[in-house]
C-alpha atoms as a PDB file:
ATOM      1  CA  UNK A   1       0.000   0.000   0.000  1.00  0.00           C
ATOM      2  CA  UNK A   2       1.636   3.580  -1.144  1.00  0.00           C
ATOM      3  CA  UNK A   3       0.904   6.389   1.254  1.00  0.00           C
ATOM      4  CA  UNK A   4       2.473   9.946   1.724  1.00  0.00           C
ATOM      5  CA  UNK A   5       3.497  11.098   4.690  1.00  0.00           C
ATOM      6  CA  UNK A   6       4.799  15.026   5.270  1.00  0.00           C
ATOM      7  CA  UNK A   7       8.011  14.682   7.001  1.00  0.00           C
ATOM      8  CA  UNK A   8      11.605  15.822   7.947  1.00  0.00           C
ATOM      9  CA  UNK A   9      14.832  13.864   7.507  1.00  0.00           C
ATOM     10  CA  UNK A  10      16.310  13.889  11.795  1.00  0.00           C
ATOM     11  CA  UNK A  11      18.395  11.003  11.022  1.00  0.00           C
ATOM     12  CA  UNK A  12      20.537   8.955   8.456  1.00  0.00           C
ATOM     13  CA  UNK A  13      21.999   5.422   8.175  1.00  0.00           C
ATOM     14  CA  UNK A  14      24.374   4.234   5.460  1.00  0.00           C
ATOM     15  CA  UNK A  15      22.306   0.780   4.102  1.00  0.00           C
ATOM     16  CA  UNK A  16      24.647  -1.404   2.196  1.00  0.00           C
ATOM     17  CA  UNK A  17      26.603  -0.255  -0.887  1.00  0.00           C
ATOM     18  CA  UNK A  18      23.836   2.341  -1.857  1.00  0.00           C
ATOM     19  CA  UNK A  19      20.796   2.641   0.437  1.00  0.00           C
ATOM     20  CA  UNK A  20      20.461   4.648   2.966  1.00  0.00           C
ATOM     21  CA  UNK A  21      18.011   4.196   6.632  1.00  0.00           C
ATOM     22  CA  UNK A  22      16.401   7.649   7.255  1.00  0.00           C
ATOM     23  CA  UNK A  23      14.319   8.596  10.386  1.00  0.00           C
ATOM     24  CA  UNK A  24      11.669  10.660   9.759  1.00  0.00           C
ATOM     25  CA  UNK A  25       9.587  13.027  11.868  1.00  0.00           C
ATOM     26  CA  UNK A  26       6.474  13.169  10.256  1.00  0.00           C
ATOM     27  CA  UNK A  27       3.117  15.115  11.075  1.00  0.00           C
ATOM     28  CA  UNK A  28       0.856  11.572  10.647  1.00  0.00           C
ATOM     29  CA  UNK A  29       2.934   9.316  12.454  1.00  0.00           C
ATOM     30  CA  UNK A  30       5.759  10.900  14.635  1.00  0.00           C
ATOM     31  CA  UNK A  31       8.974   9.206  14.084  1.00  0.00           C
ATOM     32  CA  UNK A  32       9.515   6.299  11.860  1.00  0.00           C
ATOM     33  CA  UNK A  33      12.215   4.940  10.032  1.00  0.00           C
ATOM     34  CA  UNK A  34      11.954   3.996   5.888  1.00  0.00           C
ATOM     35  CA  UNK A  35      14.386   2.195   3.717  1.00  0.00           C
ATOM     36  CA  UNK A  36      15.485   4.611   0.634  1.00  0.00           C
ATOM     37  CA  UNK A  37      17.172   2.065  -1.558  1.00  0.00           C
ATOM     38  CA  UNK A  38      19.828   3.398  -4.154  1.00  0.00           C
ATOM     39  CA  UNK A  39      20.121   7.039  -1.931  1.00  0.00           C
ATOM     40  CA  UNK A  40      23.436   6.569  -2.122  1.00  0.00           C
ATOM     41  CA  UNK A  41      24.384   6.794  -6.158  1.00  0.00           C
ATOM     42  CA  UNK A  42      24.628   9.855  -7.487  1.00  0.00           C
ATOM     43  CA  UNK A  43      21.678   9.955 -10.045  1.00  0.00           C
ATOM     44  CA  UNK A  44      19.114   8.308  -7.815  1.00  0.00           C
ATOM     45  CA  UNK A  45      15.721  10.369  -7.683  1.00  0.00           C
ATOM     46  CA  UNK A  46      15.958   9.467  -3.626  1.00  0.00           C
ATOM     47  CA  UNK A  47      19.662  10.983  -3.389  1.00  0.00           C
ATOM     48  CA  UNK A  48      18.479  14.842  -2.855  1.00  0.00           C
ATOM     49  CA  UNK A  49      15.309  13.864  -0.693  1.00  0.00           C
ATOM     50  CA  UNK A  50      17.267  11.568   1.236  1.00  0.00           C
ATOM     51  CA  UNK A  51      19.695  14.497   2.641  1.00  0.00           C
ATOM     52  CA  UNK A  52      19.692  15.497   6.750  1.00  0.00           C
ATOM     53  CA  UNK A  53      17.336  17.992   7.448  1.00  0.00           C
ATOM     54  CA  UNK A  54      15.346  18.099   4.869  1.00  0.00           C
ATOM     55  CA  UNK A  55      11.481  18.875   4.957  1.00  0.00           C
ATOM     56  CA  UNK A  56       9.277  17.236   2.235  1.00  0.00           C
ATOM     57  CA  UNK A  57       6.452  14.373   1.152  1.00  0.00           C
ATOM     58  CA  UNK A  58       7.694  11.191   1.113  1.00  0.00           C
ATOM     59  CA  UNK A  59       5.494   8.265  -0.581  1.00  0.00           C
ATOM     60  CA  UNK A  60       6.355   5.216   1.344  1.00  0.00           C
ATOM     61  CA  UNK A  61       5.208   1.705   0.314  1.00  0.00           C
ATOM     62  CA  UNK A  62       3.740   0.331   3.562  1.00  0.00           C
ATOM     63  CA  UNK A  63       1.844  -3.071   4.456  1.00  0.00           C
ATOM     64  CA  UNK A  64       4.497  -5.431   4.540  1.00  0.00           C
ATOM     65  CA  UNK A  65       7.299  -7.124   7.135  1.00  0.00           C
ATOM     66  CA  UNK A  66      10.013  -4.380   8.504  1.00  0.00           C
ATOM     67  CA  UNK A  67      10.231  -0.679   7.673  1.00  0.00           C
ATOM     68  CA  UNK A  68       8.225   0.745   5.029  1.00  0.00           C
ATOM     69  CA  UNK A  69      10.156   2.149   1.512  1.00  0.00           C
ATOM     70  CA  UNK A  70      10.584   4.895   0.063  1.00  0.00           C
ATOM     71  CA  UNK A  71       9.270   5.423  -3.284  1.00  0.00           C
ATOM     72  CA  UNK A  72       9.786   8.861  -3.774  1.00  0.00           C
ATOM     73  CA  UNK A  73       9.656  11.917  -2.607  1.00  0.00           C
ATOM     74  CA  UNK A  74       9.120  16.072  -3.110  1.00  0.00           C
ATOM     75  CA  UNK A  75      11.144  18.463  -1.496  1.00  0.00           C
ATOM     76  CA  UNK A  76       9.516  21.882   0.242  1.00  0.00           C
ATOM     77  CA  UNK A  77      12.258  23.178   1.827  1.00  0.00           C
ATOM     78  CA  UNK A  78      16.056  21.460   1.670  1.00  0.00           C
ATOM     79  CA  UNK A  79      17.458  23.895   4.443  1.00  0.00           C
ATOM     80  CA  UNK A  80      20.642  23.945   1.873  1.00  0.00           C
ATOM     81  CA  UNK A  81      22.204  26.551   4.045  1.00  0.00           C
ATOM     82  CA  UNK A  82      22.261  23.874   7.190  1.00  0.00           C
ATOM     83  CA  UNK A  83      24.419  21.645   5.504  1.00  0.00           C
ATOM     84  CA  UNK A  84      27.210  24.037   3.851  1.00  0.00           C
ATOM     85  CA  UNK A  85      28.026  26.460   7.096  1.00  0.00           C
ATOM     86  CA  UNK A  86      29.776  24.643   8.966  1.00  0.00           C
ATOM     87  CA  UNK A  87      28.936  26.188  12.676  1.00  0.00           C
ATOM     88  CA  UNK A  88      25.263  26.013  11.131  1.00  0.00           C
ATOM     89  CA  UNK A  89      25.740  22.475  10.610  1.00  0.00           C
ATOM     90  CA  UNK A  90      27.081  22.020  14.433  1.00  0.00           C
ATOM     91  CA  UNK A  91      23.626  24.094  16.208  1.00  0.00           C
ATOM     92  CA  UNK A  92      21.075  22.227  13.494  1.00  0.00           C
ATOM     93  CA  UNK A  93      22.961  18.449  14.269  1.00  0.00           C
ATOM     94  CA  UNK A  94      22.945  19.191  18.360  1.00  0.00           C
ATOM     95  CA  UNK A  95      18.983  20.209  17.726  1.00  0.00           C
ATOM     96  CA  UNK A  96      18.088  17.321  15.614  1.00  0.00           C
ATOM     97  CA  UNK A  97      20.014  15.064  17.833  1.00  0.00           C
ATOM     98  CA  UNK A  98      18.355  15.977  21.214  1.00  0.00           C
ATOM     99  CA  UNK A  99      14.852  16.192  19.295  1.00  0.00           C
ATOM    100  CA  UNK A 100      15.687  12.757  18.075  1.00  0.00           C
ATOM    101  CA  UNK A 101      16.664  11.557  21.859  1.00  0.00           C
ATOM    102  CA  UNK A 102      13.804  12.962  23.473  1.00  0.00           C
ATOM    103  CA  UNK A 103      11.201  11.780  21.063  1.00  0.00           C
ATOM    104  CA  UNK A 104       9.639   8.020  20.739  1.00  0.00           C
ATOM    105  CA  UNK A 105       8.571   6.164  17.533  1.00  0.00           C
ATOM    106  CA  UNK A 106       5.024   5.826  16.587  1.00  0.00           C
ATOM    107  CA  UNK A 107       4.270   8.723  18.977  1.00  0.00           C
ATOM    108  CA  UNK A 108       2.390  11.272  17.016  1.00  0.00           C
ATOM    109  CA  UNK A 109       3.231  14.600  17.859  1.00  0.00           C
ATOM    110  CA  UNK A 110       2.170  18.166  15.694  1.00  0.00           C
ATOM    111  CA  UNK A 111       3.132  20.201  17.970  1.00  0.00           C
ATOM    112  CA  UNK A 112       6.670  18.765  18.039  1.00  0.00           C
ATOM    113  CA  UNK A 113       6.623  18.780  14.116  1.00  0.00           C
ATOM    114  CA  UNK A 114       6.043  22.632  13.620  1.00  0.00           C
ATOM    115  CA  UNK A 115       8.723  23.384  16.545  1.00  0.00           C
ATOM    116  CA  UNK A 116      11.475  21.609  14.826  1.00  0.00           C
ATOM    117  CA  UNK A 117      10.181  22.742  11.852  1.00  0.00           C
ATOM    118  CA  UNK A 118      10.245  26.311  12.579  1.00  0.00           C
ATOM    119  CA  UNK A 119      13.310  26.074  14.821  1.00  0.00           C
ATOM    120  CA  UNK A 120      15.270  24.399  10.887  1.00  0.00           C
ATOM    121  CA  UNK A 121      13.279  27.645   9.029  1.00  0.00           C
ATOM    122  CA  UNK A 122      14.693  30.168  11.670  1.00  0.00           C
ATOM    123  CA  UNK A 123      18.198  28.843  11.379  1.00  0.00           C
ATOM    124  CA  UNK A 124      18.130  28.754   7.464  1.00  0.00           C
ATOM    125  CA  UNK A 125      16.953  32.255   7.636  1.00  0.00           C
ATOM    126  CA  UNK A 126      19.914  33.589   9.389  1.00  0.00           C
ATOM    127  CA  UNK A 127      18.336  34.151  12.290  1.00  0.00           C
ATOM    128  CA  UNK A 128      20.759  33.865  16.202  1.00  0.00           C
ATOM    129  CA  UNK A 129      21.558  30.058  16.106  1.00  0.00           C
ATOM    130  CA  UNK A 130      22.742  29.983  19.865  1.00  0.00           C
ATOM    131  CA  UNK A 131      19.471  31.915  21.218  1.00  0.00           C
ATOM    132  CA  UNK A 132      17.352  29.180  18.932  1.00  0.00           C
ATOM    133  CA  UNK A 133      19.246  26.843  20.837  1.00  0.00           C
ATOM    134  CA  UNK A 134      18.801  28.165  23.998  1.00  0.00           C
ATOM    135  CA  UNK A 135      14.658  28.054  23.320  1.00  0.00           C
ATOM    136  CA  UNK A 136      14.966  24.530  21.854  1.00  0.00           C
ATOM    137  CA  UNK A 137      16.487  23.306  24.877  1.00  0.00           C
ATOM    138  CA  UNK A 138      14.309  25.097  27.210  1.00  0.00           C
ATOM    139  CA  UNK A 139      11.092  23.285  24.744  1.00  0.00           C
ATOM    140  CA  UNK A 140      12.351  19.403  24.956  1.00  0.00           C
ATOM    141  CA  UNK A 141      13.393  19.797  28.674  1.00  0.00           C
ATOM    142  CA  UNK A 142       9.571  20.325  29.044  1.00  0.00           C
ATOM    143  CA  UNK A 143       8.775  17.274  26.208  1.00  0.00           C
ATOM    144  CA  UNK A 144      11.180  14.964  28.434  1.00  0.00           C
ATOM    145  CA  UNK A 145       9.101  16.218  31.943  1.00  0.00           C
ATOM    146  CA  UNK A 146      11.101  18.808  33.463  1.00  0.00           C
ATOM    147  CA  UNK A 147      10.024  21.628  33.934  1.00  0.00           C
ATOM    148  CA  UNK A 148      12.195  24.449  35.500  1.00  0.00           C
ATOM    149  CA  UNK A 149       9.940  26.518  38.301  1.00  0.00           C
ATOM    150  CA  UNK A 150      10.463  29.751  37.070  1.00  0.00           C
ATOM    151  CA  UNK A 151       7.616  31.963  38.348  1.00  0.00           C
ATOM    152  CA  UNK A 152       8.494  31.623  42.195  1.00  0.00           C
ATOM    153  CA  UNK A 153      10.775  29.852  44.640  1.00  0.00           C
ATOM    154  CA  UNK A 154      10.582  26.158  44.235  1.00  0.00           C
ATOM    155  CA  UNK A 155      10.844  25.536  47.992  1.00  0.00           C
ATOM    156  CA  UNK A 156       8.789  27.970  49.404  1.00  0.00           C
ATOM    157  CA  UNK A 157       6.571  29.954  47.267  1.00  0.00           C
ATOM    158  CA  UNK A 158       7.964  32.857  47.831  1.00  0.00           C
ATOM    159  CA  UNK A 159       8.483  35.437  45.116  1.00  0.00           C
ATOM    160  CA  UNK A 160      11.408  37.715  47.214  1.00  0.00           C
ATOM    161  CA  UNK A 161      14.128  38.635  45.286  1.00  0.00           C
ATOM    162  CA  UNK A 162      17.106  37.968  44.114  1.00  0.00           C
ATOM    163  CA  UNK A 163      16.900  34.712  42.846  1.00  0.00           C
ATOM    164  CA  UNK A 164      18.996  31.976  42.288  1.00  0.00           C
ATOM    165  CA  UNK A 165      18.702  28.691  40.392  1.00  0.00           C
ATOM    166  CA  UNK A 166      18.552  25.463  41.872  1.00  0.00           C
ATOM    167  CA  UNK A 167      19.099  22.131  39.431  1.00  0.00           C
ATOM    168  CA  UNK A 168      18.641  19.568  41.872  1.00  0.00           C
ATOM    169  CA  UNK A 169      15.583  21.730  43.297  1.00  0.00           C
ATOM    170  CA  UNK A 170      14.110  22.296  39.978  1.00  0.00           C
ATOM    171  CA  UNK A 171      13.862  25.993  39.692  1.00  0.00           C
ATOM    172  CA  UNK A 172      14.383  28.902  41.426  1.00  0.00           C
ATOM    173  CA  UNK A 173      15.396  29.750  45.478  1.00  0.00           C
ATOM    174  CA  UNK A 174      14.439  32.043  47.293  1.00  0.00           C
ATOM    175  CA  UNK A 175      16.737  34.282  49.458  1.00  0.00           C
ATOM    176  CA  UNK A 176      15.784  32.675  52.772  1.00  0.00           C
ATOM    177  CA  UNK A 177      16.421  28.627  50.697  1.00  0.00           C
ATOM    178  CA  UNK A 178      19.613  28.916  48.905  1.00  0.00           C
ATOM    179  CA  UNK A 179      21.146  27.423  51.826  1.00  0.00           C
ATOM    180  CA  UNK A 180      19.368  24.359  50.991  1.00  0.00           C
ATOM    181  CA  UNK A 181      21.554  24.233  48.237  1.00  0.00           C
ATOM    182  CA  UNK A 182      25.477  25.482  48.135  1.00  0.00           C
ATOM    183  CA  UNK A 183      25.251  24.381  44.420  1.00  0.00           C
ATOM    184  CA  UNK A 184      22.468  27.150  43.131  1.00  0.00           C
ATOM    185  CA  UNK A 185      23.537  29.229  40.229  1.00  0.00           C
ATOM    186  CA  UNK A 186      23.692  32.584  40.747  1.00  0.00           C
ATOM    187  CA  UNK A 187      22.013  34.480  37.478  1.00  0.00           C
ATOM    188  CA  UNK A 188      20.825  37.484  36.754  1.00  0.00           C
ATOM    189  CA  UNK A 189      17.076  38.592  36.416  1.00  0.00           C
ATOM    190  CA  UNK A 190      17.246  38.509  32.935  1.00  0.00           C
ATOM    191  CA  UNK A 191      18.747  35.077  32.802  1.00  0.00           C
ATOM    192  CA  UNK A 192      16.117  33.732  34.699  1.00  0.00           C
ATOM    193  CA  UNK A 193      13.254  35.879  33.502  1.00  0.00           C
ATOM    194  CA  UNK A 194      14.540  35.251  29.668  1.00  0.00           C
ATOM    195  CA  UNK A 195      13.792  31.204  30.509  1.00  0.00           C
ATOM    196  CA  UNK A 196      10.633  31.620  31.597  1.00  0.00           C
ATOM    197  CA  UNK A 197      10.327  33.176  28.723  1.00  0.00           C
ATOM    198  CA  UNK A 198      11.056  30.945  26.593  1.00  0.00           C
ATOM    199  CA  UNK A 199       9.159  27.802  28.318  1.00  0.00           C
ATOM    200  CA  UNK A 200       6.045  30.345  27.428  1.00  0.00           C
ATOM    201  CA  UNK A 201       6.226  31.632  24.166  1.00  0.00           C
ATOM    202  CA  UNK A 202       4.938  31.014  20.694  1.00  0.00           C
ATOM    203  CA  UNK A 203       8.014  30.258  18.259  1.00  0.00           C
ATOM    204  CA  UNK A 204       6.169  31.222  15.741  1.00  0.00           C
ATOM    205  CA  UNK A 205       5.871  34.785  17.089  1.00  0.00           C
ATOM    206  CA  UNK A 206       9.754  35.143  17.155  1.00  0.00           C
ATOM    207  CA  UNK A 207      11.547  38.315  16.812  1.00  0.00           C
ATOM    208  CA  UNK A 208      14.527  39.729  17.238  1.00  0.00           C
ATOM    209  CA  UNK A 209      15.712  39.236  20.610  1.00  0.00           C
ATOM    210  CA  UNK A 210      19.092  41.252  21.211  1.00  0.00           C
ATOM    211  CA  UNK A 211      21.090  38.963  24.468  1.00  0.00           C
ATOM    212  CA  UNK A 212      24.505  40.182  25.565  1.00  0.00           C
ATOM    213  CA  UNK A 213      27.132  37.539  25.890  1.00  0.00           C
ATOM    214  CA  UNK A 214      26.802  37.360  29.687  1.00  0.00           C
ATOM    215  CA  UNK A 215      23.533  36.414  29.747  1.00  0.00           C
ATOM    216  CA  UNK A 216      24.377  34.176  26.698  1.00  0.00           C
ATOM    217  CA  UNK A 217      26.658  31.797  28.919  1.00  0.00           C
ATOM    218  CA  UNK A 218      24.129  31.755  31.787  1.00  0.00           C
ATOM    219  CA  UNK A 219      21.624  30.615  30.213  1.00  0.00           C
ATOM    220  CA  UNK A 220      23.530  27.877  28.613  1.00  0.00           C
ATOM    221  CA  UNK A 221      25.077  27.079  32.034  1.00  0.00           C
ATOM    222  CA  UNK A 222      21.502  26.858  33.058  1.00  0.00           C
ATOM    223  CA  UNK A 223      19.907  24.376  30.448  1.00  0.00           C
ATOM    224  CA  UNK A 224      22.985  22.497  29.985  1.00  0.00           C
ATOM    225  CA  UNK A 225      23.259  21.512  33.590  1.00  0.00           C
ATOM    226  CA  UNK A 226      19.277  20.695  33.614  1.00  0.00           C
ATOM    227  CA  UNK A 227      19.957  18.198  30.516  1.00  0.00           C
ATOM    228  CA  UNK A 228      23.101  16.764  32.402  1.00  0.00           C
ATOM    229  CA  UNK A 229      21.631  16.250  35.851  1.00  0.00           C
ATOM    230  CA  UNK A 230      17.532  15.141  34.979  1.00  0.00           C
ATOM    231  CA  UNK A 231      18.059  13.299  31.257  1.00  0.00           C
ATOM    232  CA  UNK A 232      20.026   9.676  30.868  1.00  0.00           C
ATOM    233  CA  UNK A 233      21.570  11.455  27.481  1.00  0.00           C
ATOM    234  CA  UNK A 234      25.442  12.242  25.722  1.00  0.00           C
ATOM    235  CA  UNK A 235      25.197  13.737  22.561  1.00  0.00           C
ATOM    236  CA  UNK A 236      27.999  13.586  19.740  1.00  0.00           C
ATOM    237  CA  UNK A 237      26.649  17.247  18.336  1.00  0.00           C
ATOM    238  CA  UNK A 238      27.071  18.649  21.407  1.00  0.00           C
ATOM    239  CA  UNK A 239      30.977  18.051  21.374  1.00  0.00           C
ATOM    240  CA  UNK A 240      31.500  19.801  18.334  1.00  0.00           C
ATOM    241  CA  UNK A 241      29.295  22.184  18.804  1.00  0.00           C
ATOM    242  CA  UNK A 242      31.453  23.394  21.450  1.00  0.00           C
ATOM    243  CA  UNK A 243      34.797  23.072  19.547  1.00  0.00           C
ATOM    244  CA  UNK A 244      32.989  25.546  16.701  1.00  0.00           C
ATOM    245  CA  UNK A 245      32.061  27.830  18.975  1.00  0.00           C
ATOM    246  CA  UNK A 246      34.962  27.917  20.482  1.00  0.00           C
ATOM    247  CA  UNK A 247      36.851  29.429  17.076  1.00  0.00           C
ATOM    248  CA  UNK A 248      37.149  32.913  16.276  1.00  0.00           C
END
């Protein structure tokens, strides 16, 4: 049985001299993975659809034993720009690969489908890779079940000033219970009030948001010690990510 399916390439597998495994995020099913036989050679009407990150149609033969194939497919967007800059390359791989960790097969998802696929169309627009990131991280911490208290301390209640952050409390302390951690973070109130931020807000109303380097290493102090101390994960992005960012 043929069906089409709207989807975006999160994940390739060399398959033999010329196929190729991709995982696809699709808006019907969620993830699922689909044999593209011949991807590999040169000339093959798969080869282009068959590239990371792209968002297209796919028509899949389905119905028998194992993964359904690929047939064909038609490209909307190829997110070109993704694959040929090379610190572009690093933020959209670390994305894709915590999306893909933090995601299930089968599990059908739209929301998740229009963030990624607005977080890919943001990047390939030019807009700030590391804030898109920062939101990104701040999304799939809530997908996975944690969720940061950010509107008051997570002890107490309280909503006295200034604030620190507390990973292993989940959120923010209070002046009077930071002792109940000598580990909190000490931020800023824009660090903390531009994460609650982003837990909130629309993607899709994105503008230009202007964050000064400072801030810029909090917050990814913040989220990445969230992702190391409450999710079982170790991403191979993330290691080069950080060796791009680190050049001039």
């Amino acid at each position: 049985m043929l069906a089409k399916w709207e989807g975006i390439v999160i994940r390739t597998v060399d398959y033999g001299e010329a196929g190729k495994v991709l995982t696809l995020f699709t808006r019907e099913h969620g993830k699922v993975g689909v044999m593209a036989r011949g991807a590999k050679k040169p000339r093959s009407r798969l080869a282009a659809v068959s590239q990371p990150f792209t968002y297209g149609y796919f028509l899949v033969k389905t119905g028998g034993f194992g993964m359904a194939d690929l047939t064909q497919g038609e490209i909307v967007e190829s997110f070109a720009a993704l694959r040929q800059d090379l610190l572009l390359t690093a933020y959209t791989a670390y994305i894709v690969e915590l999306f893909d960790r933090l995601t299930h097969e089968g599990e059908v998802n739209p929301f998740l489908f229009q963030l990624l696929l607005l977080t890919l169309r943001y990047l390939d627009e030019g807009r700030d890779a590391e804030v898109l990131s920062r939101i990104f991280e701040s999304k799939m911490l809530i997908v996975a079940g944690i969720k940061p208290q950010l509107h008051a301390c997570s002890d107490c209640g309280s909503t006295q000033e200034p604030f620190v952050i507390s990973v292993t409390h989940g959120g923010l302390l209070c002046p009077n219970c930071q002792v109940h951690d000598p580990y909190s973070i000490t931020v800023t109130p824009t660090t903390w009030k531009l994460l609650r931020l982003f837990q909130m807000f629309d993607l899709e109303r994105l503008g230009e948001i202007d964050v000064k380097p400072s801030t810029r290493s909090q917050l990814k102090h913040v989220l990445r010690r969230f992702i190391d101390e409450h999710l079982d994960i170790r991403l191979k992005s993330r290691n080069f990510l950080d060796q791009m960012e680190k050049l001039p």
